[in-house]
C-alpha atoms as a PDB file:
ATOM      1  CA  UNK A   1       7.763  17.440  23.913  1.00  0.00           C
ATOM      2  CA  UNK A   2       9.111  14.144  23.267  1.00  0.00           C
ATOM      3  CA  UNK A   3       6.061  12.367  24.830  1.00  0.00           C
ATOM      4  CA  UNK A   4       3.690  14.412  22.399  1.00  0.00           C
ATOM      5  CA  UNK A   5       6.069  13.286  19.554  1.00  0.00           C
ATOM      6  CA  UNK A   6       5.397   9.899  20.904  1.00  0.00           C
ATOM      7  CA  UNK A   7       1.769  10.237  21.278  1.00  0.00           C
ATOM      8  CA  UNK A   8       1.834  11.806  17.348  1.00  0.00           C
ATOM      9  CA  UNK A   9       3.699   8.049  16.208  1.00  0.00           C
ATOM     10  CA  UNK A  10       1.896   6.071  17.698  1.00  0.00           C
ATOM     11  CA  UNK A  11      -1.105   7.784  16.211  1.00  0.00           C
ATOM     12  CA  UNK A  12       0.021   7.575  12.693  1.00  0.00           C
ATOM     13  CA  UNK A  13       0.730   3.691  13.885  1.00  0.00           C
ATOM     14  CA  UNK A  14      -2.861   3.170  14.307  1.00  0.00           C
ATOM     15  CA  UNK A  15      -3.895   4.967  11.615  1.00  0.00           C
ATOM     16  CA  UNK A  16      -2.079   3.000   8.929  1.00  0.00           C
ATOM     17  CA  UNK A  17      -3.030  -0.534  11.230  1.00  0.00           C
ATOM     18  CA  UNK A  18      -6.580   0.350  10.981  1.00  0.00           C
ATOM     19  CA  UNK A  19      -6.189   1.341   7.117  1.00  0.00           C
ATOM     20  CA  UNK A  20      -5.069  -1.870   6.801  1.00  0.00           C
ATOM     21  CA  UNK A  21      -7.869  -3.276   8.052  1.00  0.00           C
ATOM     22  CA  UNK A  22      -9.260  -4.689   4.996  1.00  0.00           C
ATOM     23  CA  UNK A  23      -5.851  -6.516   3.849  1.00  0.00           C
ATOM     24  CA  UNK A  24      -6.210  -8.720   7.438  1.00  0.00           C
ATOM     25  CA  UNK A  25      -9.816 -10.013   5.548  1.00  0.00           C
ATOM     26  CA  UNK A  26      -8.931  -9.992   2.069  1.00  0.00           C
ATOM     27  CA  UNK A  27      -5.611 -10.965   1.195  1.00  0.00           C
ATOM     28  CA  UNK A  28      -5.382  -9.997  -2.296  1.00  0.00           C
ATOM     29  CA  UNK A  29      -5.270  -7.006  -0.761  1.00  0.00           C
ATOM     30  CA  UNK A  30      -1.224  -6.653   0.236  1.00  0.00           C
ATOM     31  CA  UNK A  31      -0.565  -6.704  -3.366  1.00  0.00           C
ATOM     32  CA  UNK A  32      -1.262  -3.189  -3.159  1.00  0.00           C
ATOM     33  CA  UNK A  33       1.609  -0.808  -2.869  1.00  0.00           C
ATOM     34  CA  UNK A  34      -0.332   1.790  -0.506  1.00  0.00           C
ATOM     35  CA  UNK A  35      -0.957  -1.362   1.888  1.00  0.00           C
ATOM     36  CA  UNK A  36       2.436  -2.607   2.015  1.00  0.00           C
ATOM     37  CA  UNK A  37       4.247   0.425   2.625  1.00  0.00           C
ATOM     38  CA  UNK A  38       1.446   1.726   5.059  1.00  0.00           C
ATOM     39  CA  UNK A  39       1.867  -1.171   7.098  1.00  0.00           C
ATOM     40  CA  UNK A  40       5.552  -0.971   7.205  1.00  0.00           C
ATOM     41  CA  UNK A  41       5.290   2.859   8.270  1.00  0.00           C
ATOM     42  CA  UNK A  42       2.615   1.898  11.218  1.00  0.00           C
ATOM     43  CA  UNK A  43       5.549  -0.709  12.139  1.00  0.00           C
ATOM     44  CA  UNK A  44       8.048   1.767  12.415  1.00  0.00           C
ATOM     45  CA  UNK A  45       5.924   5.174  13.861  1.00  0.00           C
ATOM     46  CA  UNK A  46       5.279   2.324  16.772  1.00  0.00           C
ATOM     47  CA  UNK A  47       9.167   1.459  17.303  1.00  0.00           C
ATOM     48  CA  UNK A  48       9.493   5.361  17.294  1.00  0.00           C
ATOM     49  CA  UNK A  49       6.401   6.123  19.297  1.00  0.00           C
ATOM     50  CA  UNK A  50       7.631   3.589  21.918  1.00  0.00           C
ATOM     51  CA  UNK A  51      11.253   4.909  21.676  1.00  0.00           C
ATOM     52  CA  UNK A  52       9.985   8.554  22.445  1.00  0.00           C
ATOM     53  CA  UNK A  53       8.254   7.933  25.202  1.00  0.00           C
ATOM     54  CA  UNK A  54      10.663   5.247  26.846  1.00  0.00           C
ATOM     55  CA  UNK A  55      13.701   7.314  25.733  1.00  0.00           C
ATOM     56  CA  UNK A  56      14.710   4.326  23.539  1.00  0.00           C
ATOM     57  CA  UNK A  57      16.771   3.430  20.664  1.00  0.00           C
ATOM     58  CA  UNK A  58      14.964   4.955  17.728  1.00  0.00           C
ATOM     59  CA  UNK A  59      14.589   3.569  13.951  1.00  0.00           C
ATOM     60  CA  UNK A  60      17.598   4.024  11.850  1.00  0.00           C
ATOM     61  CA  UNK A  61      18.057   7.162   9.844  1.00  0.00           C
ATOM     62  CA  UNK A  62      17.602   5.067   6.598  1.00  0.00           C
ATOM     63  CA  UNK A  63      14.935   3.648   7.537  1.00  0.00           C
ATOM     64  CA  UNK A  64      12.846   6.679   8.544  1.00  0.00           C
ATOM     65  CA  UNK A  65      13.939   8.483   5.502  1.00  0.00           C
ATOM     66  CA  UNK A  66      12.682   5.395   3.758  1.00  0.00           C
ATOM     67  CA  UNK A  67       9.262   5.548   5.030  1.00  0.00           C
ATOM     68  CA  UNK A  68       9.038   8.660   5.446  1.00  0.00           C
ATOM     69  CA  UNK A  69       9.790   8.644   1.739  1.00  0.00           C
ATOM     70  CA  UNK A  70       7.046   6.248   0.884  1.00  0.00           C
ATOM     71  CA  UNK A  71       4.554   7.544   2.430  1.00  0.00           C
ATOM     72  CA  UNK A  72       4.792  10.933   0.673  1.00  0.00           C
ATOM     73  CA  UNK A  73       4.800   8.677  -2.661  1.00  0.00           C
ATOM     74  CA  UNK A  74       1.830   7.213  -0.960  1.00  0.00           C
ATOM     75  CA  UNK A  75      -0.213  10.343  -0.985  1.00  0.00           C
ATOM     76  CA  UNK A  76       0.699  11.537  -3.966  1.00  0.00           C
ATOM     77  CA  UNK A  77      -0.407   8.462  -5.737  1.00  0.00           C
ATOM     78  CA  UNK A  78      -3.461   8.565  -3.875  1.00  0.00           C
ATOM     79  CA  UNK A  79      -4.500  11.825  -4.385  1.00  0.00           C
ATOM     80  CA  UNK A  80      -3.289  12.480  -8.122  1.00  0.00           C
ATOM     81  CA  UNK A  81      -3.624   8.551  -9.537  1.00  0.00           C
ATOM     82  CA  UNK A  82      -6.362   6.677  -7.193  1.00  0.00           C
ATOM     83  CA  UNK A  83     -10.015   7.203  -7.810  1.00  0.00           C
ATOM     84  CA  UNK A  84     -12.270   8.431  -4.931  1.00  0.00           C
ATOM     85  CA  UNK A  85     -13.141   5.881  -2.177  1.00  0.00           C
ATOM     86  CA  UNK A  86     -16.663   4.174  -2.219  1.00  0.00           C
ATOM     87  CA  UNK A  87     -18.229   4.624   1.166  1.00  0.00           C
ATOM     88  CA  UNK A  88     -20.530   2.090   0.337  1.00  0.00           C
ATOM     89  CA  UNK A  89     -17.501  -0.435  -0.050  1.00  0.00           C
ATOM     90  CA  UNK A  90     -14.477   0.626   2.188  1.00  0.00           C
ATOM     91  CA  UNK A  91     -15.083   0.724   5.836  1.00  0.00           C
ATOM     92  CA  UNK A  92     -14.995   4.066   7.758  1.00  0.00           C
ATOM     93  CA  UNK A  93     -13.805   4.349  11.346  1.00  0.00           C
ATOM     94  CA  UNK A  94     -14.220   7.910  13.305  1.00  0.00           C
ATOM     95  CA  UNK A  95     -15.664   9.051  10.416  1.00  0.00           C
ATOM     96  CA  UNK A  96     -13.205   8.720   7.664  1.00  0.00           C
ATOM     97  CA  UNK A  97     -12.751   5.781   5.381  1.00  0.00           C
ATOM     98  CA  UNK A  98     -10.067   3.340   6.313  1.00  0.00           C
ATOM     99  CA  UNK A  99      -8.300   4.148   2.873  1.00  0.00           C
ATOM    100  CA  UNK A 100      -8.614   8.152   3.733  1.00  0.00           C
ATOM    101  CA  UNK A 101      -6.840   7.226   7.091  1.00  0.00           C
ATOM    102  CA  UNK A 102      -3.436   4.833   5.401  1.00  0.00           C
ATOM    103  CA  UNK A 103      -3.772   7.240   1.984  1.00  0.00           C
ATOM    104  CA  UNK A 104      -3.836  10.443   2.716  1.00  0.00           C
ATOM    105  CA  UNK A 105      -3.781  11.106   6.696  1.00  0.00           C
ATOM    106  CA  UNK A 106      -0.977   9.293   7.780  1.00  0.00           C
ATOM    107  CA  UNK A 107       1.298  10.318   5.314  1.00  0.00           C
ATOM    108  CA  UNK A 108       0.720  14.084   5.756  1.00  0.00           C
ATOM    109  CA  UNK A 109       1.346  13.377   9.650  1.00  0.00           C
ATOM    110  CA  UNK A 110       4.395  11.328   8.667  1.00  0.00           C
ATOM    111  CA  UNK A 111       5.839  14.103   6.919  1.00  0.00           C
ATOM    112  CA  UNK A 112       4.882  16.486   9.471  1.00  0.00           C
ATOM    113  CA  UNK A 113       6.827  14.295  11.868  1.00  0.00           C
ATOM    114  CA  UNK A 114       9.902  14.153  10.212  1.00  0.00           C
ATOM    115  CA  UNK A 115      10.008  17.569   9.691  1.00  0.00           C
ATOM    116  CA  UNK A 116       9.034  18.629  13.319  1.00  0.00           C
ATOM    117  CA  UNK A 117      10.492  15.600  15.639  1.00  0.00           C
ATOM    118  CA  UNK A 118      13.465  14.223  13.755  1.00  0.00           C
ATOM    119  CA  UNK A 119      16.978  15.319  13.921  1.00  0.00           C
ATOM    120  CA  UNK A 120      18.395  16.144  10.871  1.00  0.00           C
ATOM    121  CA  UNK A 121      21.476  15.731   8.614  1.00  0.00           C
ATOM    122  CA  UNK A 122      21.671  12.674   9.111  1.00  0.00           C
ATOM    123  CA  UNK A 123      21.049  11.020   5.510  1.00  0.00           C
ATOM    124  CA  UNK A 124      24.205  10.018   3.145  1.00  0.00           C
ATOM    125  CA  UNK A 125      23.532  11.325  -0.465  1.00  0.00           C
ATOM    126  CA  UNK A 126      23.194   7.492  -1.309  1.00  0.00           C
ATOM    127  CA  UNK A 127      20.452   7.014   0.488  1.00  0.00           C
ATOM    128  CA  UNK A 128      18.083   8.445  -2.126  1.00  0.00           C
ATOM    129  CA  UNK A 129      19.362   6.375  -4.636  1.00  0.00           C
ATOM    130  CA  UNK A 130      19.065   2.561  -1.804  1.00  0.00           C
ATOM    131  CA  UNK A 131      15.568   4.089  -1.236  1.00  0.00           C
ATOM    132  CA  UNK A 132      14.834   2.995  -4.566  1.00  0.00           C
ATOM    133  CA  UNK A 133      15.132  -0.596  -3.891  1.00  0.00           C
ATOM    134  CA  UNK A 134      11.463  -1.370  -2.670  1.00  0.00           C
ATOM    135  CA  UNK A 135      10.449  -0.106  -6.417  1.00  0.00           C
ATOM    136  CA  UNK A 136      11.963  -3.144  -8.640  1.00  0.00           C
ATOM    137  CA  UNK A 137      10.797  -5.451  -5.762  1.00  0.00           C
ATOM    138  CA  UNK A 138       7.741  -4.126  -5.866  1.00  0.00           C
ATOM    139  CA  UNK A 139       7.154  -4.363  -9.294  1.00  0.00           C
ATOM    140  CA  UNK A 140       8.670  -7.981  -9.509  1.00  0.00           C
ATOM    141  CA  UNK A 141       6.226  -9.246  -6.818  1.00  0.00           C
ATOM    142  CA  UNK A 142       3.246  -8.138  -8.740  1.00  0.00           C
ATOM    143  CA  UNK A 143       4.638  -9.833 -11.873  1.00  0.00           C
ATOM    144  CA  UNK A 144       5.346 -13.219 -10.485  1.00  0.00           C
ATOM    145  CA  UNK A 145       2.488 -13.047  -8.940  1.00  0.00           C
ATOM    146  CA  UNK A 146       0.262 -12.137 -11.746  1.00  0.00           C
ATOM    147  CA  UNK A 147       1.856 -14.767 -13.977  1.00  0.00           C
ATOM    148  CA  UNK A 148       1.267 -17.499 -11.269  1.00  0.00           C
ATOM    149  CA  UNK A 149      -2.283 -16.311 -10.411  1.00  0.00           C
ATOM    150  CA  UNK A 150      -3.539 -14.404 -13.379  1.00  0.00           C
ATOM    151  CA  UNK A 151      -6.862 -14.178 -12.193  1.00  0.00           C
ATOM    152  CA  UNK A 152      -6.618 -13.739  -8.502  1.00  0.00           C
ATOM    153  CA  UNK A 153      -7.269 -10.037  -8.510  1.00  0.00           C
ATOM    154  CA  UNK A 154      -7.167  -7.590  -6.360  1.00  0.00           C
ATOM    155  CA  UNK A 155      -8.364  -5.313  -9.009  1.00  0.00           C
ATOM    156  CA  UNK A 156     -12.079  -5.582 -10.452  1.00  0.00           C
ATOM    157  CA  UNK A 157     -12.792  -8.787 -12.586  1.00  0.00           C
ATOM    158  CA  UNK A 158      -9.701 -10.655 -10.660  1.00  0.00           C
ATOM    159  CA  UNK A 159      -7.037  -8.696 -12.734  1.00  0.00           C
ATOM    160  CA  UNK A 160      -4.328  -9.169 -10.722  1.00  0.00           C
ATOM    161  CA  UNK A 161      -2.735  -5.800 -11.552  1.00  0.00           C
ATOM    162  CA  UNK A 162      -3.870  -3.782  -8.967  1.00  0.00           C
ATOM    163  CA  UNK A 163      -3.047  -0.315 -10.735  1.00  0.00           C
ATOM    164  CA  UNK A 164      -4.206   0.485 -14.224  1.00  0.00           C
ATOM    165  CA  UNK A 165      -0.717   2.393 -14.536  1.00  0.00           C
ATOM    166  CA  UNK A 166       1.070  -0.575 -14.102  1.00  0.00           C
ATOM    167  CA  UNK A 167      -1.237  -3.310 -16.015  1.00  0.00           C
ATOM    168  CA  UNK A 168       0.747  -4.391 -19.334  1.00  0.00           C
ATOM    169  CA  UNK A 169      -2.322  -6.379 -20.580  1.00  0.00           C
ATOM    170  CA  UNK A 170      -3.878  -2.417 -20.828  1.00  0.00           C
ATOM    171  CA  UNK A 171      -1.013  -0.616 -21.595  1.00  0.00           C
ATOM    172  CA  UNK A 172       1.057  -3.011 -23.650  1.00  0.00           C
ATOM    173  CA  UNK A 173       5.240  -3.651 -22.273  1.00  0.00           C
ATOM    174  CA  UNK A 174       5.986  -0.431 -24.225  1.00  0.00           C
ATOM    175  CA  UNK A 175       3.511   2.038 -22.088  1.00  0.00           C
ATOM    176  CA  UNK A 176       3.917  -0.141 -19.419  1.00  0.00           C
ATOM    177  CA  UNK A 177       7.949   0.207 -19.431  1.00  0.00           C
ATOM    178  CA  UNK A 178       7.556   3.924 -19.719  1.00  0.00           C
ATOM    179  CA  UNK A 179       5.320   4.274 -16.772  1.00  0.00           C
ATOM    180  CA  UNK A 180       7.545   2.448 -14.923  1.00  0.00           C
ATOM    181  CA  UNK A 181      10.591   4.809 -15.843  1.00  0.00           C
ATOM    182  CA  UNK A 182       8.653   7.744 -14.844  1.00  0.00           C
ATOM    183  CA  UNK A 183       7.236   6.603 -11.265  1.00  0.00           C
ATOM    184  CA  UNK A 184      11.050   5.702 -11.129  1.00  0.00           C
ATOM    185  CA  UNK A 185      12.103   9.684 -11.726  1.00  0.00           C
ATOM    186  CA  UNK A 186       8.779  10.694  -9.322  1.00  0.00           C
ATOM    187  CA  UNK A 187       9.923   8.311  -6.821  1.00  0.00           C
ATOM    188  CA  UNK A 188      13.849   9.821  -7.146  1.00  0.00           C
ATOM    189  CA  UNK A 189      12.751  13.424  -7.137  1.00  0.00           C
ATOM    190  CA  UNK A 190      11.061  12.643  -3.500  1.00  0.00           C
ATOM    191  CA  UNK A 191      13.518  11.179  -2.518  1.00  0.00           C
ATOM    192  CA  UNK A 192      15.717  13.878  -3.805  1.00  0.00           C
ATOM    193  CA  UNK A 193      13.692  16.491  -1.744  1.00  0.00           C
ATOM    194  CA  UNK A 194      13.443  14.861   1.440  1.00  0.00           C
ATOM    195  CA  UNK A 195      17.241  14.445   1.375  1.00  0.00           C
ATOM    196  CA  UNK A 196      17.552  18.584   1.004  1.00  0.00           C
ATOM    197  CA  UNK A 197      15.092  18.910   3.329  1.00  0.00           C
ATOM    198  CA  UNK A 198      17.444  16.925   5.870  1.00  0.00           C
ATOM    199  CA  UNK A 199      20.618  19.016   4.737  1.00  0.00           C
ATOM    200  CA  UNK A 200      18.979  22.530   5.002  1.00  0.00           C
ATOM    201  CA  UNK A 201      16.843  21.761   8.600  1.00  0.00           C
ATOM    202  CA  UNK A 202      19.120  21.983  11.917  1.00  0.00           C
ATOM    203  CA  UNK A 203      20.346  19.159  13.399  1.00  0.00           C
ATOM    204  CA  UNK A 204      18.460  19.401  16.594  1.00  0.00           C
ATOM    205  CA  UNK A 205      14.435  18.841  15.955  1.00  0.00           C
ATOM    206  CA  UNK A 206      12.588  21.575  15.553  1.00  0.00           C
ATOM    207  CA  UNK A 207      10.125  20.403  18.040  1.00  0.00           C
ATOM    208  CA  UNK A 208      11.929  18.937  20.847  1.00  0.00           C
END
């Protein structure tokens, strides 16, 4: 089993490297949240892919509750906030768009796979809370950077706010602070379930 769980990584690994496709040519690009934490899942389903099948040392606990985290924020975001894909616009490989494959694919399979091929109880109640952290950072990146480059896009017309939901010049600092309070309680709450979904599985994967 542990070489399927291996094989099933190092899928989702190429699916968020090839979602990320478009980033490599455009990089205006990484100043999208879905990219950045996409990439950093395909970096870690590869260290865990390789550590499956070599009986390695696998990713911290943290960190694949953090990603693992992320990515369900990821689809979420993508299929309750994002509008649909233009075919004519994003690239498609196997027949699916490379966003369909880092939005919506990968993170279902990441989920899957910490459900099914992780051991469990293994999170500290904190960690829902230092899972957080990426959020401010986040947010300050794409406020520096829209202050230093205020027309460098990636979003249409070179606004440099690449989510509507997050663009003060749309919402004004008052809609814009309360959207940002309530991702923060959306992005606790998963957090929140993932950690009860570590306490109440076995320790032993379920698959494995």
């Amino acid at each position: 089993m542990r070489f399927f769980a291996g094989l099933w990584r190092l899928a989702i690994a190429a699916m968020c490297f090839v979602g990320t496709y478009e980033a490599w040519h455009k990089p205006q690009f990484w100043t999208y949240f879905t990219f950045q934490a996409g990439f950093v899942l395909g970096f870690v389903m590869l260290w865990a892919g390789a550590a499956s099948i070599l009986r390695g040392v696998q990713p911290p606990a943290w960190l694949k509750g953090c990603v693992t985290v992320y990515a369900v924020i990821t689809a979420v975001v993508a299929f309750l906030m994002m509008p649909p894909d233009d075919p004519a616009y994003v690239p498609q490989v196997l027949g699916l768009m490379t966003n369909t494959w880092l939005h919506r694919v990968a993170p279902i399979m990441a989920a899957a796979d910490f459900v099914l091929f992780d051991g469990h109880r293994r999170f500290r109640w904190h960690y829902m809370f230092s899972w957080l952290a990426y959020f401010p950072a986040y947010l300050a990146f794409v406020m520096i950077r829209a202050a230093i480059w205020p027309h460098s896009g990636p979003a249409a017309g070179g606004n440099p706010y690449p989510y509507a939901f997050i663009d003060p010049n749309a919402l004004g600092w008052t809609g814009f602070a309360m959207n940002c309070g309530k991702l923060a309680l959306g992005f606790l709450a998963i957090g929140f379930v993932t950690f009860l979904i570590d306490r109440i599985l076995p320790e032993r994967p379920l698959l494995g």
